[in-house]
Protein backbone atom coordinates (compact mmCIF):
# COMPACT_ATOMS: atom_id res chain seq x y z
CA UNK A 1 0.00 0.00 0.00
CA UNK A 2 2.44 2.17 1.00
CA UNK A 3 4.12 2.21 -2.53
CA UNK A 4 0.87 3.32 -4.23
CA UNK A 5 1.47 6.72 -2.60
CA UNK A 6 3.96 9.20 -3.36
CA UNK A 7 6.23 10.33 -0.18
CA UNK A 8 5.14 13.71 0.20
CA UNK A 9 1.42 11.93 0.97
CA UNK A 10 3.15 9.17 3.45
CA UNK A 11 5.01 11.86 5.57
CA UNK A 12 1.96 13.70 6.63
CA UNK A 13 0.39 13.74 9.62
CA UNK A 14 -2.99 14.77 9.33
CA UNK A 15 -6.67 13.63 10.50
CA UNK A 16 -7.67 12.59 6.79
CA UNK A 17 -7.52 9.24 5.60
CA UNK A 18 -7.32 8.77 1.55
CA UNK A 19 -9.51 5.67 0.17
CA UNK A 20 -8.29 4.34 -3.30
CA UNK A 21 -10.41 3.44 -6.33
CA UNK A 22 -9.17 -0.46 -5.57
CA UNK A 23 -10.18 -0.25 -2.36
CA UNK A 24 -7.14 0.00 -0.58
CA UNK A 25 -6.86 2.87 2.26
CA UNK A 26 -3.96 4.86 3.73
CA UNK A 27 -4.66 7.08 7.38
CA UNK A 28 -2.18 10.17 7.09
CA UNK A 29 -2.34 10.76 10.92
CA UNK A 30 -4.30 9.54 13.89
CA UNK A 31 -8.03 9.41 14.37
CA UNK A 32 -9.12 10.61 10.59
CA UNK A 33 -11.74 12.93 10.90
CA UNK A 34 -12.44 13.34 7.16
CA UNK A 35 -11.68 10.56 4.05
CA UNK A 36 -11.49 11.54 0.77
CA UNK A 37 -12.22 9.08 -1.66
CA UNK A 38 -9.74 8.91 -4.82
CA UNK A 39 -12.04 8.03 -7.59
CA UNK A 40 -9.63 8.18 -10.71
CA UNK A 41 -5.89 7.05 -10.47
CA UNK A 42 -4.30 9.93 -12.10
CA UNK A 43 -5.18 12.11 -9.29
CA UNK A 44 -2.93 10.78 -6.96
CA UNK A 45 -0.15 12.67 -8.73
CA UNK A 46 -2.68 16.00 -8.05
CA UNK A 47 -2.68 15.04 -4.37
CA UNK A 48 1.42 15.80 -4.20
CA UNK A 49 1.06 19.30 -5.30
CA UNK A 50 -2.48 20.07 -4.45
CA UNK A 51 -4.08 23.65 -4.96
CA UNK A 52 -7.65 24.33 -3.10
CA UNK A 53 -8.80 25.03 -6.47
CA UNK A 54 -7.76 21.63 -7.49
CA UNK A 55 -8.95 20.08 -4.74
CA UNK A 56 -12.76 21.70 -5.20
CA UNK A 57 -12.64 21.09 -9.00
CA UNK A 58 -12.18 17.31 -8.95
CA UNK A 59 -14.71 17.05 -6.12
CA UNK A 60 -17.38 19.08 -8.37
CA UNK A 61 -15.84 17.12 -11.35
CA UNK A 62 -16.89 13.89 -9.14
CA UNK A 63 -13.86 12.56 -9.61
CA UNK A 64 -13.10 12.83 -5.63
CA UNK A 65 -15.88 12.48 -2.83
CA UNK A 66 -15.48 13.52 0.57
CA UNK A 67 -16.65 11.72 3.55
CA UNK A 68 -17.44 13.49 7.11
CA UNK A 69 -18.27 16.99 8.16
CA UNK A 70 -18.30 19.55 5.16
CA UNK A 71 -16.83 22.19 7.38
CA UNK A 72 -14.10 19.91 8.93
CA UNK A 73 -12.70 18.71 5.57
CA UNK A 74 -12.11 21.86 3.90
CA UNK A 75 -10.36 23.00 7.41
CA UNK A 76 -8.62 19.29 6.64
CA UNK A 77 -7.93 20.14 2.91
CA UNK A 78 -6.46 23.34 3.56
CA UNK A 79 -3.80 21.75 5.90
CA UNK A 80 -3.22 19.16 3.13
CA UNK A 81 -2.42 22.44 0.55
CA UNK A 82 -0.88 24.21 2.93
CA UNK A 83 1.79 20.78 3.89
CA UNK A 84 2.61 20.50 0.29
CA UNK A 85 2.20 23.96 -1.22
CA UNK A 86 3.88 26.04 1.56
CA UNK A 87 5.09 28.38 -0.58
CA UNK A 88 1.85 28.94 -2.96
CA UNK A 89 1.55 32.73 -4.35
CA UNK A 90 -1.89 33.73 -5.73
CA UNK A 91 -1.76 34.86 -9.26
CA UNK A 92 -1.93 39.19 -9.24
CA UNK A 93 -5.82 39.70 -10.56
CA UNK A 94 -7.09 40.78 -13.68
CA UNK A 95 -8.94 43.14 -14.31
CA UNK A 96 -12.06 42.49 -15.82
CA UNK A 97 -14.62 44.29 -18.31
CA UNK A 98 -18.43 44.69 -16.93
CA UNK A 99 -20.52 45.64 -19.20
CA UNK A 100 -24.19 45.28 -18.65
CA UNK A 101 -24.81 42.17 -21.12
CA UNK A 102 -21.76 40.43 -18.73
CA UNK A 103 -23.07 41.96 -15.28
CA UNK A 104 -26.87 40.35 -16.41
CA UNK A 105 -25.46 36.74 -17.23
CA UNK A 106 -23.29 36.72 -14.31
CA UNK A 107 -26.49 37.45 -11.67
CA UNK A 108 -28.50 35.18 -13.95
CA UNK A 109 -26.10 32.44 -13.54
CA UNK A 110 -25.58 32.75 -9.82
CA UNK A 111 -29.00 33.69 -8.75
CA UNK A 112 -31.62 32.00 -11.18
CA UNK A 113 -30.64 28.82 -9.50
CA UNK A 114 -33.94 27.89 -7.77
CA UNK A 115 -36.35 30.32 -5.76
CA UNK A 116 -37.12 26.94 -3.99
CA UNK A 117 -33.52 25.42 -3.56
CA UNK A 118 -32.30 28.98 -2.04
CA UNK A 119 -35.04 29.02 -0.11
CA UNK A 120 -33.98 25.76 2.20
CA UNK A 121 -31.09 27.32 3.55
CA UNK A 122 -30.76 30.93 3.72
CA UNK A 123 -33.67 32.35 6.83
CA UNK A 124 -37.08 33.22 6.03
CA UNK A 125 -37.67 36.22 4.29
CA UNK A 126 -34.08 35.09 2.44
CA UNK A 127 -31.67 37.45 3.14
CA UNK A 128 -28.90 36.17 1.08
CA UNK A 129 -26.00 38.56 3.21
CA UNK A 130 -24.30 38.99 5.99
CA UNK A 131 -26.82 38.46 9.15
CA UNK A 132 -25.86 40.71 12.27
CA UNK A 133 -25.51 38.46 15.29
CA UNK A 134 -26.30 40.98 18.69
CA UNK A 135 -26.19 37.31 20.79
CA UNK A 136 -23.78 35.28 19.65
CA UNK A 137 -26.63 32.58 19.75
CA UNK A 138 -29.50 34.15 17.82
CA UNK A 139 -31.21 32.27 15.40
CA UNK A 140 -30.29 32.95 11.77
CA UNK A 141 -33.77 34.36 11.14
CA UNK A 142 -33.53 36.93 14.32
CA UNK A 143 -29.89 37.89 13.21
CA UNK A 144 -31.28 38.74 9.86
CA UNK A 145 -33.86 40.71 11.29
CA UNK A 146 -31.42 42.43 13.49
CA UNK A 147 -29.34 43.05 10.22
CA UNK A 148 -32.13 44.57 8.29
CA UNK A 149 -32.82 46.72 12.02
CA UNK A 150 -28.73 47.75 12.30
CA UNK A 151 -28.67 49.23 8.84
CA UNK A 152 -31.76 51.23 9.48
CA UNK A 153 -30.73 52.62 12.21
CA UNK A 154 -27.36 53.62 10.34
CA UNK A 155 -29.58 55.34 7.75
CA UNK A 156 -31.18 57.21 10.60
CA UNK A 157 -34.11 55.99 8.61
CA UNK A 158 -37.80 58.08 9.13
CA UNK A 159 -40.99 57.57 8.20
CA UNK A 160 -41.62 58.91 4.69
CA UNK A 161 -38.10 58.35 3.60
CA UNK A 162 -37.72 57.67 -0.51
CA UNK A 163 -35.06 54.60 -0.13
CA UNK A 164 -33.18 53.39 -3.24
CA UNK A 165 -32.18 49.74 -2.64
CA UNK A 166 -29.37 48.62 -4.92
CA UNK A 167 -29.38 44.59 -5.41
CA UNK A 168 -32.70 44.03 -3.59
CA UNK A 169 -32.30 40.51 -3.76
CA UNK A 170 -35.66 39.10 -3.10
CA UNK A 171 -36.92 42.43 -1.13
CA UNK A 172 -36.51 41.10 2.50
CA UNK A 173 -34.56 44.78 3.48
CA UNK A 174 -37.25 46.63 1.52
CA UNK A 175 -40.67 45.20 2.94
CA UNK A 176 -38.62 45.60 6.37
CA UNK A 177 -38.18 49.15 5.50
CA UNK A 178 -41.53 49.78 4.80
CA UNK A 179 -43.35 47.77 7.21
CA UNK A 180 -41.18 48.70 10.35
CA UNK A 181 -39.85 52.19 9.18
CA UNK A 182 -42.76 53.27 7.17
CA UNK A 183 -40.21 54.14 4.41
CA UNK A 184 -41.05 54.18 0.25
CA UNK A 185 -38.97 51.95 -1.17
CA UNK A 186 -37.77 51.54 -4.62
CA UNK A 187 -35.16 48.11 -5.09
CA UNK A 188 -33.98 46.86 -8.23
CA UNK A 189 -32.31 43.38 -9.38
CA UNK A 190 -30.85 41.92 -12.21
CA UNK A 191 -32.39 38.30 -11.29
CA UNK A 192 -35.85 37.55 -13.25
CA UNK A 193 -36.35 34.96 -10.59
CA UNK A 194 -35.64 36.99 -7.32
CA UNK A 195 -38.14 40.01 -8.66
CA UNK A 196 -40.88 37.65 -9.33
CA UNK A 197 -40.94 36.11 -5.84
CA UNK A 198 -39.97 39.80 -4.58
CA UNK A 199 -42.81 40.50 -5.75
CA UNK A 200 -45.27 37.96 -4.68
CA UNK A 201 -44.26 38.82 -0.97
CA UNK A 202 -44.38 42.57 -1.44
CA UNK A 203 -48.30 41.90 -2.58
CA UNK A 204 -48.91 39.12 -0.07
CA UNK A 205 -47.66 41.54 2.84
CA UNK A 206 -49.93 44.39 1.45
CA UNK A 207 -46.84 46.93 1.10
CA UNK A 208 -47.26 47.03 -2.92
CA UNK A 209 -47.92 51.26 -2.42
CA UNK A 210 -44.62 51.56 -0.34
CA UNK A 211 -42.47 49.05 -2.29
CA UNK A 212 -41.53 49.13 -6.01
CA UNK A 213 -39.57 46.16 -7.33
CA UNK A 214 -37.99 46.63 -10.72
CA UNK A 215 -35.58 45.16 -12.68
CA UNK A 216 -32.61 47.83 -13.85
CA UNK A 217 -28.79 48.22 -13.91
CA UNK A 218 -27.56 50.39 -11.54
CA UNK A 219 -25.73 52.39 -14.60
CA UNK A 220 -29.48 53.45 -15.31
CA UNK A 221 -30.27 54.78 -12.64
CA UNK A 222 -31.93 58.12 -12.18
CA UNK A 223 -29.51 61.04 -11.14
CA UNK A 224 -31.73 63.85 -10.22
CA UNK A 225 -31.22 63.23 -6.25
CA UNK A 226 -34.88 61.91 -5.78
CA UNK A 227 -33.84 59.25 -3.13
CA UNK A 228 -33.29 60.30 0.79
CA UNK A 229 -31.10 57.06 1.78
CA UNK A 230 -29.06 54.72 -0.41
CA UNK A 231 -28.70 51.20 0.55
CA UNK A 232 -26.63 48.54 -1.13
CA UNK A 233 -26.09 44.98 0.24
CA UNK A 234 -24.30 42.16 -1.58
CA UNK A 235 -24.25 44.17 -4.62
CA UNK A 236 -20.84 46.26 -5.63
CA UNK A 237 -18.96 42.45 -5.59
CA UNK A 238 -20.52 42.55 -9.03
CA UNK A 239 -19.09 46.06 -10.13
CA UNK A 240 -15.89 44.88 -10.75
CA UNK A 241 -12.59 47.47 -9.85
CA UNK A 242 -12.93 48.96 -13.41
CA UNK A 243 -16.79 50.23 -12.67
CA UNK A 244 -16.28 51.26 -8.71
CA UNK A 245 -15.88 55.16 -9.62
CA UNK A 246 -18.90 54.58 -12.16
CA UNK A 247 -20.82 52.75 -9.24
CA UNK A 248 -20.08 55.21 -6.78
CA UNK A 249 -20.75 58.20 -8.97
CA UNK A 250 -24.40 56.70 -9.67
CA UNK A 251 -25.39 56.39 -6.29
CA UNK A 252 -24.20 59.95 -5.40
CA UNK A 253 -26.35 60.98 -8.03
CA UNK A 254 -29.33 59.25 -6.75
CA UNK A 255 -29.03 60.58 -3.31
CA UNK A 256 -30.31 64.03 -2.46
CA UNK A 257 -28.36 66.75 -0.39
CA UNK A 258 -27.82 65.68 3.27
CA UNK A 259 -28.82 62.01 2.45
CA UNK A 260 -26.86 58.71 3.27
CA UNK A 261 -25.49 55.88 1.52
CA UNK A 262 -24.71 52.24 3.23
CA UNK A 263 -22.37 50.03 1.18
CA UNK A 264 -22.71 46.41 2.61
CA UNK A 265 -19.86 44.45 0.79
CA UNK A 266 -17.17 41.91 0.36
CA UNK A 267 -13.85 43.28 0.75
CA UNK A 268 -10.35 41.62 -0.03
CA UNK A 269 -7.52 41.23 2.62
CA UNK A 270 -5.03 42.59 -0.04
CA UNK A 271 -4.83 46.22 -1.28
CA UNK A 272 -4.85 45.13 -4.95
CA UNK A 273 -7.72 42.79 -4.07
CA UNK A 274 -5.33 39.53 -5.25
CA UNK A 275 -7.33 36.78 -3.66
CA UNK A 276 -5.72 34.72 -1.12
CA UNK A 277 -6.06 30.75 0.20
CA UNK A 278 -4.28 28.99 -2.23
CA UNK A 279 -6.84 28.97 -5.37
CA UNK A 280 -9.90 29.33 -3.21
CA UNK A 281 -10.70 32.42 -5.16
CA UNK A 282 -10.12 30.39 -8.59
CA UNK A 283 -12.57 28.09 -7.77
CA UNK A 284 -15.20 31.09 -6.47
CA UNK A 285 -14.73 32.76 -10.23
CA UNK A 286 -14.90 29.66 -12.18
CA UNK A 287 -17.85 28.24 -10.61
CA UNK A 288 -20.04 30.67 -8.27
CA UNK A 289 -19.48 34.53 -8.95
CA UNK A 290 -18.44 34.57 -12.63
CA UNK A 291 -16.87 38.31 -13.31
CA UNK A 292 -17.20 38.82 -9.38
CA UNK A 293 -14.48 41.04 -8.27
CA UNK A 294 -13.36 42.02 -4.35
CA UNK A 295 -11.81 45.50 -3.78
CA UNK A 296 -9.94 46.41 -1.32
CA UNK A 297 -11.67 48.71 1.83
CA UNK A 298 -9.36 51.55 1.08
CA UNK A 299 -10.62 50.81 -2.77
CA UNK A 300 -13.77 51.61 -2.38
CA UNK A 301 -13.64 54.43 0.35
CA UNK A 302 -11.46 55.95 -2.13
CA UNK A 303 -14.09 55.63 -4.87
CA UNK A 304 -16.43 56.96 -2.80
CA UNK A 305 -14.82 60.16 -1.62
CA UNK A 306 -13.55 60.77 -5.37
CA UNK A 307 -17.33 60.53 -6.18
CA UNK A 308 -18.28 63.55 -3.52
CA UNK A 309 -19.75 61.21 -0.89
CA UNK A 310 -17.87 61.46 2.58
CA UNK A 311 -17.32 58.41 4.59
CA UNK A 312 -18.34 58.82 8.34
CA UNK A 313 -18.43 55.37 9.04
CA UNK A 314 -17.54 52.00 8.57
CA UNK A 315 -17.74 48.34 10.76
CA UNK A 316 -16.33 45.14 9.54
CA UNK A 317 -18.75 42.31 10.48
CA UNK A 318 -16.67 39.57 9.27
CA UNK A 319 -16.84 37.11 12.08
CA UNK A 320 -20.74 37.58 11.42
CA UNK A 321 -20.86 36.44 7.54
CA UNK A 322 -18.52 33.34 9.38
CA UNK A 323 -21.29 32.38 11.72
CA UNK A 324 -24.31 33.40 8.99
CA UNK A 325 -22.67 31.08 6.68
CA UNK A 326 -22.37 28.29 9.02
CA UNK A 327 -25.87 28.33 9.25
CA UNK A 328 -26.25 28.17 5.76
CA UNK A 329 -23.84 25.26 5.36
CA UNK A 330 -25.45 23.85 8.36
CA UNK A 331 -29.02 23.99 6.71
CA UNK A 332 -27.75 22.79 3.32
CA UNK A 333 -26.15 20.03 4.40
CA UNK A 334 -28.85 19.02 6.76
CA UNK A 335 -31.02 18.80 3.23
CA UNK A 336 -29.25 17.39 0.72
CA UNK A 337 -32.04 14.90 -0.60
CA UNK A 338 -34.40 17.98 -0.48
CA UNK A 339 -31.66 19.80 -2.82
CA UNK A 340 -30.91 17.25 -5.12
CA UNK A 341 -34.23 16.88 -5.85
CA UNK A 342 -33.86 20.63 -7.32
CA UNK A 343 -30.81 21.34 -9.00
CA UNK A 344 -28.54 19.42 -10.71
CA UNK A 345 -25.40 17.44 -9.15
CA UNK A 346 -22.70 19.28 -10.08
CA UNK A 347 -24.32 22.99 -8.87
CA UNK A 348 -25.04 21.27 -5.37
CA UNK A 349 -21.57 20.32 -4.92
CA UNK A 350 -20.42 23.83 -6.09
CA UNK A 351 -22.47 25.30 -3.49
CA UNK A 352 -21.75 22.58 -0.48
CA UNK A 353 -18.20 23.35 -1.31
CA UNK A 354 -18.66 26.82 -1.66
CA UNK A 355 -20.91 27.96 1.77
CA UNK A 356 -18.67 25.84 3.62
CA UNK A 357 -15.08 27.20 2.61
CA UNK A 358 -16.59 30.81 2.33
CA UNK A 359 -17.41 30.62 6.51
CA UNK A 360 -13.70 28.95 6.76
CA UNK A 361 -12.20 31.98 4.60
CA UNK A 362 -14.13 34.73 6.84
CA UNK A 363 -13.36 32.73 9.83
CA UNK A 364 -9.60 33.16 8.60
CA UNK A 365 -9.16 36.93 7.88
CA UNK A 366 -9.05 35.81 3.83
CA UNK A 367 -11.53 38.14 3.23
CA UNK A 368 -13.99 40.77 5.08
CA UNK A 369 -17.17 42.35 5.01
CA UNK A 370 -17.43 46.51 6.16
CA UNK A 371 -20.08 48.49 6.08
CA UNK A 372 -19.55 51.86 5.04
CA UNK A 373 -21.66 54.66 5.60
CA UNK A 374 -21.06 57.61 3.58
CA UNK A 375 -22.89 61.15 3.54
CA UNK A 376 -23.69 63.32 0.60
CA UNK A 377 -22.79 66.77 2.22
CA UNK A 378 -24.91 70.15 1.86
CA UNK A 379 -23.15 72.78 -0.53
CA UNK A 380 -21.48 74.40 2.65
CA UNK A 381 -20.23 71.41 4.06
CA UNK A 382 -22.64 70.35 6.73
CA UNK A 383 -24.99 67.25 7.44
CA UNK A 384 -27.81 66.51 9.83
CA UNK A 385 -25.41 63.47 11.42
CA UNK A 386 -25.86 63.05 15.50
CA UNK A 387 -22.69 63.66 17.06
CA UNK A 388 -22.19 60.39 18.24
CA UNK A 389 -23.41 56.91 17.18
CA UNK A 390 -25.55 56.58 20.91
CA UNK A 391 -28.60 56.95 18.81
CA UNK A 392 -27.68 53.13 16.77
CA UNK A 393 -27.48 51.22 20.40
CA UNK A 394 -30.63 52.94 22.50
């Protein structure tokens, strides 16, 4: 057995065992907690020299299954890259062209999955973000709640408010808006899919005269300063580092005098927004955000000061998307006959492989998520701001 495996396998000593196509098996440390199970021969070779993105390739590929906890064997995996690649440098990023034919097929393909397989993981109105945990043992529903309540409050949000919600996924923030805030709200979407059951729940919850779903490109929208408050969540990973002074320029024209933008985003650990854990981020492009693109917090501060917008403050709530996406793992995984029953093979092992190493890669520091809040000042320089942020906590 031993001679089936290259040495750089049989010196490891880590809790995964490797199963062979001819049955044979090989424990590279004590007490495996995860087996992977090497369906093709040639990838043994891959196994001496093995990138995450190869790793997650040949397991969407089928032509490796793994055996025990999701979470636990991409923890597992990276150690296994990490052994043998020690020395692994991500590939400086390119920088891509968006244009709005692109920016439609790449929301299409990510988020025209299934209304009903997205709907067995992510909380009940289906807030696919960042939930905002106040206990560190709320329920995913309450922390989205909370989330959708926390970025309200940073929009000092009032009752008769005009809010522009950019990327309104399938309106959860905007019926919260108008129910609990008594706000108008106006959300658009690239995804045929999320507006249609957007829209059922905006007319089921009787808030079709305070909420206005529409599909639209954010290039289109209107720049006459109609909108008090500016919300976007989940949305500028899409933009793309060429379009972030375009992006930011349209929602300063959207906002009126005095009013307030909240950018709710992905942000990379690196300045230049190279991607980091050794091909994760090759795998994320090639097979879940298509032309997705993570700047830098500095990036898109800059961007938004450059557009006139003034940044009074920003919170990273990355140890939040770790635990939100843990649920959503959790959930997933704890359905897996539901979810094959909706979508094909391959996409549910893109997104088992995906929720689970995207709560490892929060959980360590490989990426972030900030919210900035930015301010479109008066002519003189002023804005209605409190002093302090008591007024978010009370």
């Amino acid at each position: 057995m031993l001679a089936q495996l290259p040495p750089a396998l049989q010196s490891l000593h880590l809790p995964l065992r490797l199963k062979l196509w001819d049955g044979n098996q090989f424990d590279l440390g004590p007490s495996p907690q995860v087996t992977i199970l090497v369906k093709e021969p040639q990838l043994i070779s891959q196994l001496t020299h093995p990138s995450l993105e190869q790793l997650g390739t040949a397991f969407v590929e089928g032509k490796l299954e793994l055996e025990g906890d999701i979470g636990e064997a991409i923890r597992v995996c990276d150690e296994l890259s990490e052994a043998l690649l020690p020395d692994f440098e991500e590939a400086s990023p390119a920088r891509l062209a968006h244009d709005k034919i692109t920016d439609a097929e790449a929301i299409s393909y990510h988020y025209d999955v299934s209304n009903a397989f997205y709907r067995l993981w992510l909380d009940q109105d289906m807030a696919y973000s960042c939930a905002y945990f106040r206990e560190p043992d709320n329920t995913l529903d309450q922390a989205q709640q909370d989330k959708f309540d926390h970025l309200c409050r940073k929009l000092r949000l009032n009752a008769g408010d005009y809010l522009l919600d950019v990327g309104c996924g399938w309106g959860g923030l905007a019926r919260f808006a108008a129910r609990e805030y008594d706000a108008k709200v106006f959300g658009i979407t690239l995804s045929k899919e999320q507006l249609k059951l957007g829209r059922q729940r905006v007319k089921a919850e009787g808030l079709a005269d305070k909420v206005d779903l529409q599909i639209l490109d954010y290039r289109d929208l209107p720049q006459d300063g109609r909108f008090d408050k500016v919300v976007s969540v989940g949305m500028f990973e899409h933009v793309g580092h060429a379009n972030l002074a375009l992006y930011c320029q349209k929602l300063f024209g959207a906002v009126r005098e005095g009013g307030l933008v909240m950018n709710h985003g992905i942000t990379a650990k690196h300045v230049d927004g190279r991607p980091v854990g050794r091909g994760a981020g090759e795998f994320i492009d090639r097979y879940v955000f298509p032309h997705g693109e993570l700047p830098h917090l500095s990036m898109i501060s800059a961007s938004l000061c450059e557009a006139g917008l003034e940044v009074v403050d920003v919170e990273s709530l990355r140890l939040h998307y770790a635990k939100t996406l843990h649920h959503w793992s959790e959930n997933l995984e704890n359905q897996l006959h539901k979810a094959a029953a909706l979508v094909p093979e391959k996409t549910l092992r893109i997104w088992r492989l995906y929720l689970a190493g995207c709560a490892y890669a929060f959980e360590k520091g490989w990426i972030n998520l900030h919210q900035i809040l930015a301010v479109k000042p008066y002519a003189d320089g002023h804005h209605d701001l409190p002093w302090t942020r008591e007024d978010l906590y009370r």
